[in-house]
Protein backbone atom coordinates (compact mmCIF):
# COMPACT_ATOMS: atom_id res chain seq x y z
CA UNK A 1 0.00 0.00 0.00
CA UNK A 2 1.19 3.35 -1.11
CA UNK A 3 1.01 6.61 1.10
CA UNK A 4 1.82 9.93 -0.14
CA UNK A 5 0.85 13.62 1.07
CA UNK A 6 -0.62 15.61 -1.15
CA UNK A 7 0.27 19.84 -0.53
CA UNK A 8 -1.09 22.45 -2.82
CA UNK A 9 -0.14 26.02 -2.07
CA UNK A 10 0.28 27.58 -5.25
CA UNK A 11 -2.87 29.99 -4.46
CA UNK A 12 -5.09 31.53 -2.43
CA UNK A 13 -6.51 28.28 -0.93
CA UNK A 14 -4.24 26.17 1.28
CA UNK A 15 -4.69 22.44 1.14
CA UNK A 16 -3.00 19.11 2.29
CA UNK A 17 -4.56 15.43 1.51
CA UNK A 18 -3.86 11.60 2.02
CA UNK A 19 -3.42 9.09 -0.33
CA UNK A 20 -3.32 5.34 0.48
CA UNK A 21 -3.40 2.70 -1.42
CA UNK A 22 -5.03 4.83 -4.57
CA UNK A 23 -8.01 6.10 -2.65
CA UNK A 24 -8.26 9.77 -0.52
CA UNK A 25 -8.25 8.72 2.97
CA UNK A 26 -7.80 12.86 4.47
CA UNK A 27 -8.08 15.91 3.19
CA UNK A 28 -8.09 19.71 4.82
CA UNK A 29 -8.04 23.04 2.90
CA UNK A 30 -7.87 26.70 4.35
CA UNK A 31 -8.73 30.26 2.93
CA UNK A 32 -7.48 32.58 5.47
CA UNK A 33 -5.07 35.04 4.07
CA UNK A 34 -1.94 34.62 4.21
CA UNK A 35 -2.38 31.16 6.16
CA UNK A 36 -0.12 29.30 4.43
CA UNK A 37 3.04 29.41 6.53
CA UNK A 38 1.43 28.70 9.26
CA UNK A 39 -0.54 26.07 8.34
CA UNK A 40 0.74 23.41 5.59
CA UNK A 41 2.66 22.05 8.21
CA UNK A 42 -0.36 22.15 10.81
CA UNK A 43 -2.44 19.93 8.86
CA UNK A 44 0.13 17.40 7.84
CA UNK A 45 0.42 17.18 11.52
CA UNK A 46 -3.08 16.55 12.38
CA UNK A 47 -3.68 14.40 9.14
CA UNK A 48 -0.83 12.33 10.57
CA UNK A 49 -2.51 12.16 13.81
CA UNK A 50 -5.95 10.97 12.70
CA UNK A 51 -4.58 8.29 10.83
CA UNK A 52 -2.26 6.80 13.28
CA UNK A 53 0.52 7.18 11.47
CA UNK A 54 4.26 8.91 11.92
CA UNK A 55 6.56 10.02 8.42
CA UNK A 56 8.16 6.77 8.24
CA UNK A 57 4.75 4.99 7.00
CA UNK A 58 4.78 7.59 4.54
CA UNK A 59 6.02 6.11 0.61
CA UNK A 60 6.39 9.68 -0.69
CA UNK A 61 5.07 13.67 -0.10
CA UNK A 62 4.44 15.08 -3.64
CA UNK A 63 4.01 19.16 -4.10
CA UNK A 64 2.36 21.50 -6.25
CA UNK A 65 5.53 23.38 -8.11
CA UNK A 66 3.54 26.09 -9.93
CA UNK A 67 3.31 28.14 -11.81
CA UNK A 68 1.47 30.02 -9.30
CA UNK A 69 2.76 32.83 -5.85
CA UNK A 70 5.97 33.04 -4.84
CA UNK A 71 5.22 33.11 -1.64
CA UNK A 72 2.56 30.22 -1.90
CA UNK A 73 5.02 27.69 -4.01
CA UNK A 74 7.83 28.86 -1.36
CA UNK A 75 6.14 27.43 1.39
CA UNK A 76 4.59 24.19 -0.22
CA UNK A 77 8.11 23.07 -1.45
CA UNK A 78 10.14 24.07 1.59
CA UNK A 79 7.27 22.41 3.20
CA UNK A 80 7.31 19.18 1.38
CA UNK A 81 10.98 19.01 0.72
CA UNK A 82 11.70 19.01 4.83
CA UNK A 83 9.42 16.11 5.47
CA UNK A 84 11.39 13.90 2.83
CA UNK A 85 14.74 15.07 4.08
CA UNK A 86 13.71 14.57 7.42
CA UNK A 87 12.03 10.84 6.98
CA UNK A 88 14.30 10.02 4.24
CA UNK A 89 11.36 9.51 1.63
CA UNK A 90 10.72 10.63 -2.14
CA UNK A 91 9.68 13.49 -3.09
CA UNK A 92 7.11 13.87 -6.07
CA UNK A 93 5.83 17.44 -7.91
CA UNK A 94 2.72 18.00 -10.04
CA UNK A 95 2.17 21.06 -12.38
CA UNK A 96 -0.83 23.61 -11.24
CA UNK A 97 -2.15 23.16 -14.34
CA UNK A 98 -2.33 19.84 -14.08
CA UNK A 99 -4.03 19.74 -10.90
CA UNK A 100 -6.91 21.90 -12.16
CA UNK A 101 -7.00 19.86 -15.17
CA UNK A 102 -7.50 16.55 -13.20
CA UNK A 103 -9.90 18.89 -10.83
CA UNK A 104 -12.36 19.29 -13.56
CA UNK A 105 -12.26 15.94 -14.54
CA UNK A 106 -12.60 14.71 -10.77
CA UNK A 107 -15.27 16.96 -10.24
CA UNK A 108 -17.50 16.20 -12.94
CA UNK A 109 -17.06 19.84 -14.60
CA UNK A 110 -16.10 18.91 -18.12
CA UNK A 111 -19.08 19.92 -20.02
CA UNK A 112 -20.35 17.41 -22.91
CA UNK A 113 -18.56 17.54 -26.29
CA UNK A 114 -15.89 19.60 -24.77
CA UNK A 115 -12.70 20.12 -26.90
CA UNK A 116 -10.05 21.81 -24.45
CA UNK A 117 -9.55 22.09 -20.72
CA UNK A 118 -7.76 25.61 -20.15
CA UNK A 119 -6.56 25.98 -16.66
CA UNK A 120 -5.84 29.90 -15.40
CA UNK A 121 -4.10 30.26 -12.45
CA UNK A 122 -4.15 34.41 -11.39
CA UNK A 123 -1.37 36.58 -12.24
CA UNK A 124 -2.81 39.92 -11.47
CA UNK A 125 -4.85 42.45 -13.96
CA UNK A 126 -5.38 40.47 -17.03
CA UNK A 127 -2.55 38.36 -17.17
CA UNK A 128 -2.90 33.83 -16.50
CA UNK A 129 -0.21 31.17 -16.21
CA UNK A 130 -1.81 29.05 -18.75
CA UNK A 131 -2.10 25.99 -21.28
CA UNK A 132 -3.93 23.72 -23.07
CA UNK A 133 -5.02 20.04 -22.39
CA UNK A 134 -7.74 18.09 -24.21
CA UNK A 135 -10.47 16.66 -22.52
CA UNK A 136 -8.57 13.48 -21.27
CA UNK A 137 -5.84 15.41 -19.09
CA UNK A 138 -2.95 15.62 -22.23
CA UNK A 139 -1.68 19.31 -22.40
CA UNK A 140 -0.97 20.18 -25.95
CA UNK A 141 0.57 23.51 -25.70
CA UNK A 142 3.55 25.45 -23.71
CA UNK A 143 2.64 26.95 -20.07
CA UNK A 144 3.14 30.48 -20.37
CA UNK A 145 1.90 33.63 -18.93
CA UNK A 146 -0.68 35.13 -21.20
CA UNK A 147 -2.32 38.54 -21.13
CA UNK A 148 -5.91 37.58 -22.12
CA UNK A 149 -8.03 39.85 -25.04
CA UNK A 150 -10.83 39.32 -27.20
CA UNK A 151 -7.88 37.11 -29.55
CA UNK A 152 -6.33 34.93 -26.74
CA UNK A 153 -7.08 31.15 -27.24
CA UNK A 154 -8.95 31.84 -30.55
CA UNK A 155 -8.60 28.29 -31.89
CA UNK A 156 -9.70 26.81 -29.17
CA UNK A 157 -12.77 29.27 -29.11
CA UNK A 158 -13.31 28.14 -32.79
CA UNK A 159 -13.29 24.44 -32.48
CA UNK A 160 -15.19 24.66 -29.03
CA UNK A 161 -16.53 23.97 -26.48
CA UNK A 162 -13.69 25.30 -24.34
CA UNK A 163 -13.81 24.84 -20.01
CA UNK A 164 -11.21 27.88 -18.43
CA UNK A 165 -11.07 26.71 -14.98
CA UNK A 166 -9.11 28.09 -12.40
CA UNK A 167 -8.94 31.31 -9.92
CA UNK A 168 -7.99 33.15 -13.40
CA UNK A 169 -10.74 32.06 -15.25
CA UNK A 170 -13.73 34.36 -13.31
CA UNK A 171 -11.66 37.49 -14.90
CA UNK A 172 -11.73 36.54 -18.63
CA UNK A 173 -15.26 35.90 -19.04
CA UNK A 174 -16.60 38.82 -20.13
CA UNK A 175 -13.58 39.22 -22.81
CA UNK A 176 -13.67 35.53 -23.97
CA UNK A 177 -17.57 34.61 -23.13
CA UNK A 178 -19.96 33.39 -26.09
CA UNK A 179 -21.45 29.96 -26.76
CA UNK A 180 -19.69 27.37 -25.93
CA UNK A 181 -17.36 28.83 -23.61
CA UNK A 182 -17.56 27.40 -19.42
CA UNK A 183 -15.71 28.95 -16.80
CA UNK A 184 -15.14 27.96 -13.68
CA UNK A 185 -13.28 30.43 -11.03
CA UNK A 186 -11.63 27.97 -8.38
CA UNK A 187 -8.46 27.39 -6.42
CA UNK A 188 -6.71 24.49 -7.30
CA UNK A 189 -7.02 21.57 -4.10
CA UNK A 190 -4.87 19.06 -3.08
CA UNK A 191 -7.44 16.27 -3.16
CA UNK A 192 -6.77 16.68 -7.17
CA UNK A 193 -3.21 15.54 -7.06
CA UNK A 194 -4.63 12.32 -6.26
CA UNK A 195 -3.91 10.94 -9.88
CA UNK A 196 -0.64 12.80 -11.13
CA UNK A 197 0.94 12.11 -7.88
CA UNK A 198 0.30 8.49 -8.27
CA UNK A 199 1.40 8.45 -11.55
CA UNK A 200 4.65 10.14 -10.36
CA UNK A 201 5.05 7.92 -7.93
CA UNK A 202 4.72 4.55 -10.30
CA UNK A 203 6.92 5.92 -12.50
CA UNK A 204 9.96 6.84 -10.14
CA UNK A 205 9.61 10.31 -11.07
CA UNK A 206 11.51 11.41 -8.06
CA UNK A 207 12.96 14.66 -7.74
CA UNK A 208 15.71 15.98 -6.19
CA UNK A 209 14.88 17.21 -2.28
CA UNK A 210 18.01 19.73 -2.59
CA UNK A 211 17.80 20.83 -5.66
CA UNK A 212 14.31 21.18 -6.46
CA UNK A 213 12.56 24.78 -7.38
CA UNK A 214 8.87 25.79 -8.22
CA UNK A 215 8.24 26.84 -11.06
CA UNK A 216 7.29 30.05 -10.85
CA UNK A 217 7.11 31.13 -15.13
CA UNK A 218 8.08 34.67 -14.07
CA UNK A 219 10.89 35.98 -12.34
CA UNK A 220 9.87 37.19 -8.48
CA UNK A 221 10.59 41.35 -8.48
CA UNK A 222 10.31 43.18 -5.28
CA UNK A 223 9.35 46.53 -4.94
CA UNK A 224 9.93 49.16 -2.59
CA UNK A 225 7.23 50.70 -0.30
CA UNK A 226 6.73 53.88 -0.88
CA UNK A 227 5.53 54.17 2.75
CA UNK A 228 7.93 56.40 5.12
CA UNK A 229 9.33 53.78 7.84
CA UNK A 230 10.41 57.03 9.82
């Protein structure tokens, strides 16, 4: 029987899940802002606790790597990559994207006849981390950040129908809404890593616990208050 812990953190929502043996066995999700820090760690704790079991009956702890916030995908790999180093087990990562992909599939949100999946994960004013995936979870084009207007994702428009899903998506329906076109404005979850982290996991896609890095698509850049301190 395989165990892994599931943490997304790549967004607003906050979320940390159990896998055994294929099946969900725990899962825990939090919107407070700015909870994240203080909390990934919390409920691997108390998911721990409720199932009776310590790290080293863990197989594996697989992360969300991005694209997504800095400060989110900071947390969830530092997070992730301490339990493995600490218990000496692999550690897995999943793409965002993918995890809202297998979301709407999981969740029954695929609408009927539908020819692309495109998941939007925020990245302020009109601008998505993006791609596209067909129906059955296969992403045919490059994640990149995309500043949506009425011409973004035109061929997928044409072919249609199209599902934008993700905490992006609400934004860009009134420039790409018309028949045929779903959105769904969500935070990715942890309980939708169930699949891709499994796969991972079969496959010995194991990544490196000292070297590993979200992907974050854009550089970080800081800015300076322009509040006096003094």
């Amino acid at each position: 029987m395989e165990r892994i812990i599931l943490i997304e953190t790549s967004t607003a929502l906050c979320s940390a899940a159990l896998a055994e043996n294929g099946k969900m066995t725990y899962y825990k999700e939090s919107d407070s802002l700015r909870s994240h820090a203080s909390l990934t760690a919390v409920f691997v704790d108390e998911m721990l606790k409720e199932r009776g079991l310590t790290l080293k009956e863990i197989d594996a702890v697989c992360v969300s790597m991005g694209p997504g916030s800095y400060t989110g995908l900071r947390v969830g790999v530092s997070t992730a990559k301490g339990l493995c180093f600490g218990a000496r087990i692999p550690l897995l990562a999943v793409g965002t994207l993918d995890i809202l992909v297998h979301q709407a599939i999981d969740e029954g949100l695929v609408p009927d006849g539908c020819k692309y999946i495109v998941p939007m994960v925020d990245a302020r004013r009109m601008e998505v981390y993006s791609a596209v995936f067909t129906p059955d979870g296969k992403q045919v084009s490059e994640t990149e950040a995309v500043i949506v207007d009425e011409n973004s994702f035109s061929e997928q428009r044409t072919e249609g129908p199209v599902l934008f899903i993700g905490d992006g998506a609400g934004k860009c329906a009134q420039v790409l809404g018309g028949e045929g076109m779903h959105f769904v404005q969500c935070c990715p979850k942890a309980s939708a890593m169930l699949v891709p982290a499994i796969s991972e996991y079969k496959e010995k896609r194991f990544r490196d616990v000292a070297y590993l890095e979200p992907f974050y698509l854009k550089e970080f850049v800081a800015t300076v208050s322009s509040k006096k301190l003094f």
